[in-house]
PDB file of N, CA and C in Angstrom:
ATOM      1  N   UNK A   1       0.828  -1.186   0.000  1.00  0.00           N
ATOM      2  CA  UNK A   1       0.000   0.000   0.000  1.00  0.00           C
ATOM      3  C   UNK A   1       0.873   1.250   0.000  1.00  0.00           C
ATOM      4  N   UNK A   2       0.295   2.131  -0.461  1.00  0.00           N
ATOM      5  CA  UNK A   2       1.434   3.770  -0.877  1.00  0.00           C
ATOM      6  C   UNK A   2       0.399   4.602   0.281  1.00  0.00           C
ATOM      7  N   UNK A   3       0.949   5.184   0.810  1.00  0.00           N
ATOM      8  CA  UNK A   3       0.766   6.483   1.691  1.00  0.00           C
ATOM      9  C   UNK A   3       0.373   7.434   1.002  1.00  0.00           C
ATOM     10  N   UNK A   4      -0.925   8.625   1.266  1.00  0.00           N
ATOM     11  CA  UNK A   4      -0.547   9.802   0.615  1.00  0.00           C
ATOM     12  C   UNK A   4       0.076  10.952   1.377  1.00  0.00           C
ATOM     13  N   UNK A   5       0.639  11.890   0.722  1.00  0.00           N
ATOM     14  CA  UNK A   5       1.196  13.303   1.509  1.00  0.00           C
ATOM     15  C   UNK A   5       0.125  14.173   1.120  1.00  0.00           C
ATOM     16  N   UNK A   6       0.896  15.532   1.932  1.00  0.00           N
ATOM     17  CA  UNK A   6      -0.035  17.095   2.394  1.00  0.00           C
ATOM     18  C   UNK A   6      -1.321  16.917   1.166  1.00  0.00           C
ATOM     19  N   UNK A   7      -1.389  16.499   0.079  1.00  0.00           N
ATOM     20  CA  UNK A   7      -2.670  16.669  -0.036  1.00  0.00           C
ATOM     21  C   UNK A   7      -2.933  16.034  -1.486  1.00  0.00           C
ATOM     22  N   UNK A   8      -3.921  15.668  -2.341  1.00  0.00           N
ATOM     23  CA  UNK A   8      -3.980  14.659  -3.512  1.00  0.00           C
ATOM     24  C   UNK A   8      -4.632  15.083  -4.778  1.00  0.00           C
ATOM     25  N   UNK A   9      -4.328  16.332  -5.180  1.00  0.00           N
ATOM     26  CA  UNK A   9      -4.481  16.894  -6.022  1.00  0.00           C
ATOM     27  C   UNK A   9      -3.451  17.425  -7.044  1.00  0.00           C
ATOM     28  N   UNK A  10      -2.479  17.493  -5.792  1.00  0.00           N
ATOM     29  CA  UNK A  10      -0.959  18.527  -6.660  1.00  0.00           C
ATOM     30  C   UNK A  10      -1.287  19.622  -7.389  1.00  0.00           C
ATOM     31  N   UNK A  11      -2.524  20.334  -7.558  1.00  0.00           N
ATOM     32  CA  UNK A  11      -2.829  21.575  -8.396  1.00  0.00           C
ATOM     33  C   UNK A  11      -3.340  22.390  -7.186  1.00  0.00           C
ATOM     34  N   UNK A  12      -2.620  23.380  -6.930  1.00  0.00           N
ATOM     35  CA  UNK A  12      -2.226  24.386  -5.637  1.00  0.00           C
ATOM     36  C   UNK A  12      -3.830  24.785  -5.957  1.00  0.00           C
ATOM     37  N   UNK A  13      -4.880  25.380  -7.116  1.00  0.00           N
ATOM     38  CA  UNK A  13      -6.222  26.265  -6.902  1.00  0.00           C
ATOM     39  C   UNK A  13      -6.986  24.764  -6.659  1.00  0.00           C
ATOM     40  N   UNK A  14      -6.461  23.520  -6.549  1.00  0.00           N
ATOM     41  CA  UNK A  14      -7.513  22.315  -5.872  1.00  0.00           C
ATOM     42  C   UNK A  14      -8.011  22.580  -4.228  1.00  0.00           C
ATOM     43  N   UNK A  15      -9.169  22.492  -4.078  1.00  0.00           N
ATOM     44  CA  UNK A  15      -9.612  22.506  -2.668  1.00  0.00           C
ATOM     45  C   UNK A  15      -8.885  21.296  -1.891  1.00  0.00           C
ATOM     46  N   UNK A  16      -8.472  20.189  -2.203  1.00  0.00           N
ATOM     47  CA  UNK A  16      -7.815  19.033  -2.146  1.00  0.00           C
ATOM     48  C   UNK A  16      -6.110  19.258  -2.276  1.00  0.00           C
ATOM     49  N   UNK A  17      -5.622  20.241  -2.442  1.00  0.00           N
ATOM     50  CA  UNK A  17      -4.207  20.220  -2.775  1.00  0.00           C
ATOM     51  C   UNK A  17      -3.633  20.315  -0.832  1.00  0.00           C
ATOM     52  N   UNK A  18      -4.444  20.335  -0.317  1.00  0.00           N
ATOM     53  CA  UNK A  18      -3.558  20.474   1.066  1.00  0.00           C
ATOM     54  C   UNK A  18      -4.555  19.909   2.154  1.00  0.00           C
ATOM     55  N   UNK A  19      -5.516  18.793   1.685  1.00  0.00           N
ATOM     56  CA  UNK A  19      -6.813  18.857   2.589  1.00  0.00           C
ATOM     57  C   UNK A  19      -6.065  17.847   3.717  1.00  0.00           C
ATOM     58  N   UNK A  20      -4.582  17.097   3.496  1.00  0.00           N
ATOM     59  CA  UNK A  20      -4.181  15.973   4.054  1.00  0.00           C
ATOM     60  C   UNK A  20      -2.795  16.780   5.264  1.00  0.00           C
ATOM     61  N   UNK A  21      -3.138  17.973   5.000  1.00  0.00           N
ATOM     62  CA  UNK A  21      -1.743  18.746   5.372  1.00  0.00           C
ATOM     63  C   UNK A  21      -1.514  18.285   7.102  1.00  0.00           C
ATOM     64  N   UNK A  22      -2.771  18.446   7.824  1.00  0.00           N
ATOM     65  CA  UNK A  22      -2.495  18.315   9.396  1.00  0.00           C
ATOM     66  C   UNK A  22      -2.291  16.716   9.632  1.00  0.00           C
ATOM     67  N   UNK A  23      -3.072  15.810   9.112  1.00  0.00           N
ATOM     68  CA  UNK A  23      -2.661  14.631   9.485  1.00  0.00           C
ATOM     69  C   UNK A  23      -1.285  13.887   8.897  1.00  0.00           C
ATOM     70  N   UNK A  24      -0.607  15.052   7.585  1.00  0.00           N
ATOM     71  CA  UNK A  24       0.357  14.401   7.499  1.00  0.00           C
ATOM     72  C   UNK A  24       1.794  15.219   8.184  1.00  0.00           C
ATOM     73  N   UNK A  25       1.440  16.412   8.756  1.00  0.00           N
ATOM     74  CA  UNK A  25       2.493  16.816   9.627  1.00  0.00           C
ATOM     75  C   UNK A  25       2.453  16.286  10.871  1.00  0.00           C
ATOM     76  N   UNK A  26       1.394  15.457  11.500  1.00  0.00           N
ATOM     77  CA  UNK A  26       1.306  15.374  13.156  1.00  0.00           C
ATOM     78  C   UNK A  26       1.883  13.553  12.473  1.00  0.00           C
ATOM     79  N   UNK A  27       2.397  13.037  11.278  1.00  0.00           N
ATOM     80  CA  UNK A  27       3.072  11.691  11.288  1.00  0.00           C
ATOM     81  C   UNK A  27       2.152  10.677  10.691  1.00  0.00           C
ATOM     82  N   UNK A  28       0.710  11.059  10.402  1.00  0.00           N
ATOM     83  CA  UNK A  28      -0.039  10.056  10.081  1.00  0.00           C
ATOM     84  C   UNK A  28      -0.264  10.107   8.637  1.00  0.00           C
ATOM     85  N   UNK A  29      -1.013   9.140   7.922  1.00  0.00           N
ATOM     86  CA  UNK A  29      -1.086   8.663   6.870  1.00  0.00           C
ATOM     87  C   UNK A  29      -2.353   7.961   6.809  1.00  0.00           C
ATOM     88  N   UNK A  30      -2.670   8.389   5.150  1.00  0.00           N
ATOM     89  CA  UNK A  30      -4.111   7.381   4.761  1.00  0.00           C
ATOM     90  C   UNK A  30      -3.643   6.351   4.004  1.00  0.00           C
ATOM     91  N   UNK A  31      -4.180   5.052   4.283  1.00  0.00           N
ATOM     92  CA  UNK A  31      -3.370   3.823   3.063  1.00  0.00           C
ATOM     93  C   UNK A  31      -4.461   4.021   1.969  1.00  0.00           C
ATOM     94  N   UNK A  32      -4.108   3.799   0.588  1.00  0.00           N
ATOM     95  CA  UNK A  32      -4.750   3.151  -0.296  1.00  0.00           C
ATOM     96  C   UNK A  32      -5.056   1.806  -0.168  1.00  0.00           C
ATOM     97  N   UNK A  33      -6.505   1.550  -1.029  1.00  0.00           N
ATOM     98  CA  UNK A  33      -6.361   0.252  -1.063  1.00  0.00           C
ATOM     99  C   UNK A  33      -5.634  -0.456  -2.614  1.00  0.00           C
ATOM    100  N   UNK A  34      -5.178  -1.598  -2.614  1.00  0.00           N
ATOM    101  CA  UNK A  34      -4.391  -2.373  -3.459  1.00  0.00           C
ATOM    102  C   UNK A  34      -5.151  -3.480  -4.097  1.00  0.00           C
ATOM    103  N   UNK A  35      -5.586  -4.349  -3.545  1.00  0.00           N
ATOM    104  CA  UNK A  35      -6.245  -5.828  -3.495  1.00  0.00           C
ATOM    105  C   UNK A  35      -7.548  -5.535  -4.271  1.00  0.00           C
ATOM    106  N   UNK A  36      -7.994  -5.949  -5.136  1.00  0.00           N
ATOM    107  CA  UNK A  36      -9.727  -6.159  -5.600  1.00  0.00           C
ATOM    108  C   UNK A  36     -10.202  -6.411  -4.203  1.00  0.00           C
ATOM    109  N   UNK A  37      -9.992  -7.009  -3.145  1.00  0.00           N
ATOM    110  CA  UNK A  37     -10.589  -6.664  -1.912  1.00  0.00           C
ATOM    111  C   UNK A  37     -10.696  -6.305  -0.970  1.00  0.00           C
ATOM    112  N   UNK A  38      -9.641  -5.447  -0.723  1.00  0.00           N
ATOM    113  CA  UNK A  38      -9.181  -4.378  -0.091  1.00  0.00           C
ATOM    114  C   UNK A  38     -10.408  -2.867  -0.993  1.00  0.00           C
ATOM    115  N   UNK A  39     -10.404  -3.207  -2.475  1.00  0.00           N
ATOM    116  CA  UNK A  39     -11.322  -2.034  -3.185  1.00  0.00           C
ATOM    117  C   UNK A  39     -12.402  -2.566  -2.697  1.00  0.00           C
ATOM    118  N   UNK A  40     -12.756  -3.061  -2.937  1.00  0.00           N
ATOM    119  CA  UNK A  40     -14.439  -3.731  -2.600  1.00  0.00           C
ATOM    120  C   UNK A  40     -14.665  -3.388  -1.472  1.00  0.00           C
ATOM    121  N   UNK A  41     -14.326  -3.979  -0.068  1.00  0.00           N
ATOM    122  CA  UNK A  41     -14.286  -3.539   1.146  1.00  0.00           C
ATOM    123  C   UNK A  41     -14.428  -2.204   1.677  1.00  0.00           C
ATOM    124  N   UNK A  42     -13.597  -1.118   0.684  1.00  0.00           N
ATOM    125  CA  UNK A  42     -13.963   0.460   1.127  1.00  0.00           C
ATOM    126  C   UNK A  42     -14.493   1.255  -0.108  1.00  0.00           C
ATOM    127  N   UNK A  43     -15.148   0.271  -0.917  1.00  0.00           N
ATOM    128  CA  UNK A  43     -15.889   1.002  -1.909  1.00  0.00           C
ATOM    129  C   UNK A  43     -17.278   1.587  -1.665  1.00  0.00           C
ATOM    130  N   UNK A  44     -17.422   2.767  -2.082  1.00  0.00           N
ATOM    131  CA  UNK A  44     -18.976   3.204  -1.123  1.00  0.00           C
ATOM    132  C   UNK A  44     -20.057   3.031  -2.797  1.00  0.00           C
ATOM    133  N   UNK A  45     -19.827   2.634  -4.134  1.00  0.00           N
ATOM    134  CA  UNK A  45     -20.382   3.116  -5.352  1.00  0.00           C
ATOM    135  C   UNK A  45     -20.112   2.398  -6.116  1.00  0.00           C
ATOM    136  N   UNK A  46     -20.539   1.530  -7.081  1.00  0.00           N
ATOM    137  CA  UNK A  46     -20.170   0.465  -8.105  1.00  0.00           C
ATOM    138  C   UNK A  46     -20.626   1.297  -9.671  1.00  0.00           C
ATOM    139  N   UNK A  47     -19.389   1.688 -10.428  1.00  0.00           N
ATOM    140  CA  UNK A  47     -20.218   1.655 -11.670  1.00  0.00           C
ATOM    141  C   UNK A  47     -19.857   0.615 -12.524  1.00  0.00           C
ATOM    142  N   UNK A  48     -21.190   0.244 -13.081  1.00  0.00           N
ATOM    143  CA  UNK A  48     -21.042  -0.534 -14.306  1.00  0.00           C
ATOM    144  C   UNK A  48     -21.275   0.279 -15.512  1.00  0.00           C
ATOM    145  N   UNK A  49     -20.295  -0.467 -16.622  1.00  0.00           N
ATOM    146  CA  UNK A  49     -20.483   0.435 -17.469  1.00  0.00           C
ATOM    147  C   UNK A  49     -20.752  -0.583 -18.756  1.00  0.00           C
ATOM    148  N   UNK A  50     -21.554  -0.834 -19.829  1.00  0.00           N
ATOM    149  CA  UNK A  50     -22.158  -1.918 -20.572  1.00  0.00           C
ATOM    150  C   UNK A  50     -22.017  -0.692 -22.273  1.00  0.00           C
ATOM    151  N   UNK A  51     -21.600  -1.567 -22.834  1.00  0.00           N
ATOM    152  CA  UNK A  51     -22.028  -1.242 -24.345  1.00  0.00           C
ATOM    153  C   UNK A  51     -23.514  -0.731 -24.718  1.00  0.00           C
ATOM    154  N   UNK A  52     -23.455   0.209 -25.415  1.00  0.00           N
ATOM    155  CA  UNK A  52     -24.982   0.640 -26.124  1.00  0.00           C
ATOM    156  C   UNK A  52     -25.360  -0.329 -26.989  1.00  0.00           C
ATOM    157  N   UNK A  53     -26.938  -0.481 -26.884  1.00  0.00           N
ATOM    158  CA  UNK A  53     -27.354  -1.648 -27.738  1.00  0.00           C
ATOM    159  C   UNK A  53     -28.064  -0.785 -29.314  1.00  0.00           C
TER     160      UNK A  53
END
């Protein structure tokens, strides 16, 4: 699993470019998930997506 830093946008006018800033200066970290079930497990939304008939 990869860690993210100060924030997950990298584009400084993102509302998201620094939303990770305090939990990653006080040492902490969010994991990604890796595994098809590790995704599944913290997935809140399924899209399917099907060919037009």
């Amino acid at each position: 699993m990869c860690c993210a830093g100060p924030g997950q946008s990298g584009h400084p006018a993102s509302r998201h470019y620094d939303d990770m800033l305090p939990m990653w200066a006080e040492g902490g970290y969010r994991s990604h998930p890796w595994t098809p079930d590790e995704i599944r497990a913290q997935a809140r939304r399924r899209l399917v997506l099907e060919p037009a008939k």
